[in-house]
Protein backbone atom coordinates (compact mmCIF):
# COMPACT_ATOMS: atom_id res chain seq x y z
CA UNK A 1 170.52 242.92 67.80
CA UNK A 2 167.14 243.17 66.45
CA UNK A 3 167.74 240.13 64.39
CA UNK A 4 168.92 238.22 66.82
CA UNK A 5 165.27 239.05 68.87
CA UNK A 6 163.68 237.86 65.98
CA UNK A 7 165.40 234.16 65.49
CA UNK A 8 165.17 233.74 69.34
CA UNK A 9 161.03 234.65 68.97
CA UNK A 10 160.72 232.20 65.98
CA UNK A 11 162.70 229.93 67.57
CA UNK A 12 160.39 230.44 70.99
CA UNK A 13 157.09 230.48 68.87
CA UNK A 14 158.25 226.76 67.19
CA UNK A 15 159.31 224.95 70.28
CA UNK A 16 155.52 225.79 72.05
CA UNK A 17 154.14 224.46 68.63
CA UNK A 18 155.91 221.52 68.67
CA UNK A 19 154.85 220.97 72.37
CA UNK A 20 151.48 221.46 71.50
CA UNK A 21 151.56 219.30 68.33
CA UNK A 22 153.28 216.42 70.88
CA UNK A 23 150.68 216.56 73.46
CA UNK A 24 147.65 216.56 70.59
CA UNK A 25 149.34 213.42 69.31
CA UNK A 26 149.62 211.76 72.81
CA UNK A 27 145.64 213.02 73.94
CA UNK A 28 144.14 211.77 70.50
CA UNK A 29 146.09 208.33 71.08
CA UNK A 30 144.49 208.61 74.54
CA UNK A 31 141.67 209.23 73.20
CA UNK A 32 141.44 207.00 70.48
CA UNK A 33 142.30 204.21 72.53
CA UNK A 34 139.03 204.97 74.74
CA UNK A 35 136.86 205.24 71.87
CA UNK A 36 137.97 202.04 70.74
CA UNK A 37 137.38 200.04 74.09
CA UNK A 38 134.34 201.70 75.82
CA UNK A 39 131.99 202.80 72.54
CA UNK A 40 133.56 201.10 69.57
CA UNK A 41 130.06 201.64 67.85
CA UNK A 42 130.19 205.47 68.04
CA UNK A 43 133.31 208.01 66.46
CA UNK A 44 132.79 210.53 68.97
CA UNK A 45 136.80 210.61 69.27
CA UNK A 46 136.55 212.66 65.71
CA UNK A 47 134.68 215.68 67.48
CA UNK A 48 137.75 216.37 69.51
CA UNK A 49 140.16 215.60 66.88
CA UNK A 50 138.82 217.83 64.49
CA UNK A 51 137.89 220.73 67.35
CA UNK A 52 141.52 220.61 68.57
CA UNK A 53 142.99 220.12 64.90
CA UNK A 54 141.63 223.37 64.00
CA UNK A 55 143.36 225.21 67.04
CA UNK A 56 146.19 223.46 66.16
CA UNK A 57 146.20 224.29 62.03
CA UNK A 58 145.49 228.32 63.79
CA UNK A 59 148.70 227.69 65.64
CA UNK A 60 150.86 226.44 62.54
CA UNK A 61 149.60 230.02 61.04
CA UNK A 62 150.83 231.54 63.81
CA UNK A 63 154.38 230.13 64.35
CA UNK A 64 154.43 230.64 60.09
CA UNK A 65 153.58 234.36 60.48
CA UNK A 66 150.52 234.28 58.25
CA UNK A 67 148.97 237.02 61.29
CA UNK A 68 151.54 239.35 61.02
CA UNK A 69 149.34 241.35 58.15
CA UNK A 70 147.44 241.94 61.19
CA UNK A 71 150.24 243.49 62.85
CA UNK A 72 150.60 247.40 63.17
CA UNK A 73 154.18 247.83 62.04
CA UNK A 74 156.39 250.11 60.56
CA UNK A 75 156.01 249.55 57.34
């Protein structure tokens, strides 16, 4: 039982990562795309790129278990 808790977590944990990498891919097209048309002198589209991008990289640490050290467990 307790395994199948864990595969339905992971499983939980990887479908809201791939929703969040999906709607960074559609808001930096967005994004992009305004950069490009309004101020296509200035980059400013790489502040929230690489703000976001970093939230997101925390999130693939997450979903990977690379916090769990942090957990209080059992062990």
């Amino acid at each position: 039982m307790q395994n199948d808790l864990e595969t339905s977590g992971a499983q939980r944990k990887l479908r809201y990562f791939i929703i969040h990498l999906g709607v960074y891919a559609l808001g930096m097209l967005v994004l992009i795309a305004c950069n490009l048309t309004m101020y296509p002198e200035s980059k400013w589209v790489l502040l929230p790129m690489v703000g976001w991008g970093s939230v997101l990289a925390l999130h693939v640490a997450h979903v990977m278990g690379l916090f769990d050290i942090f957990k209080k467990g059992d062990e």
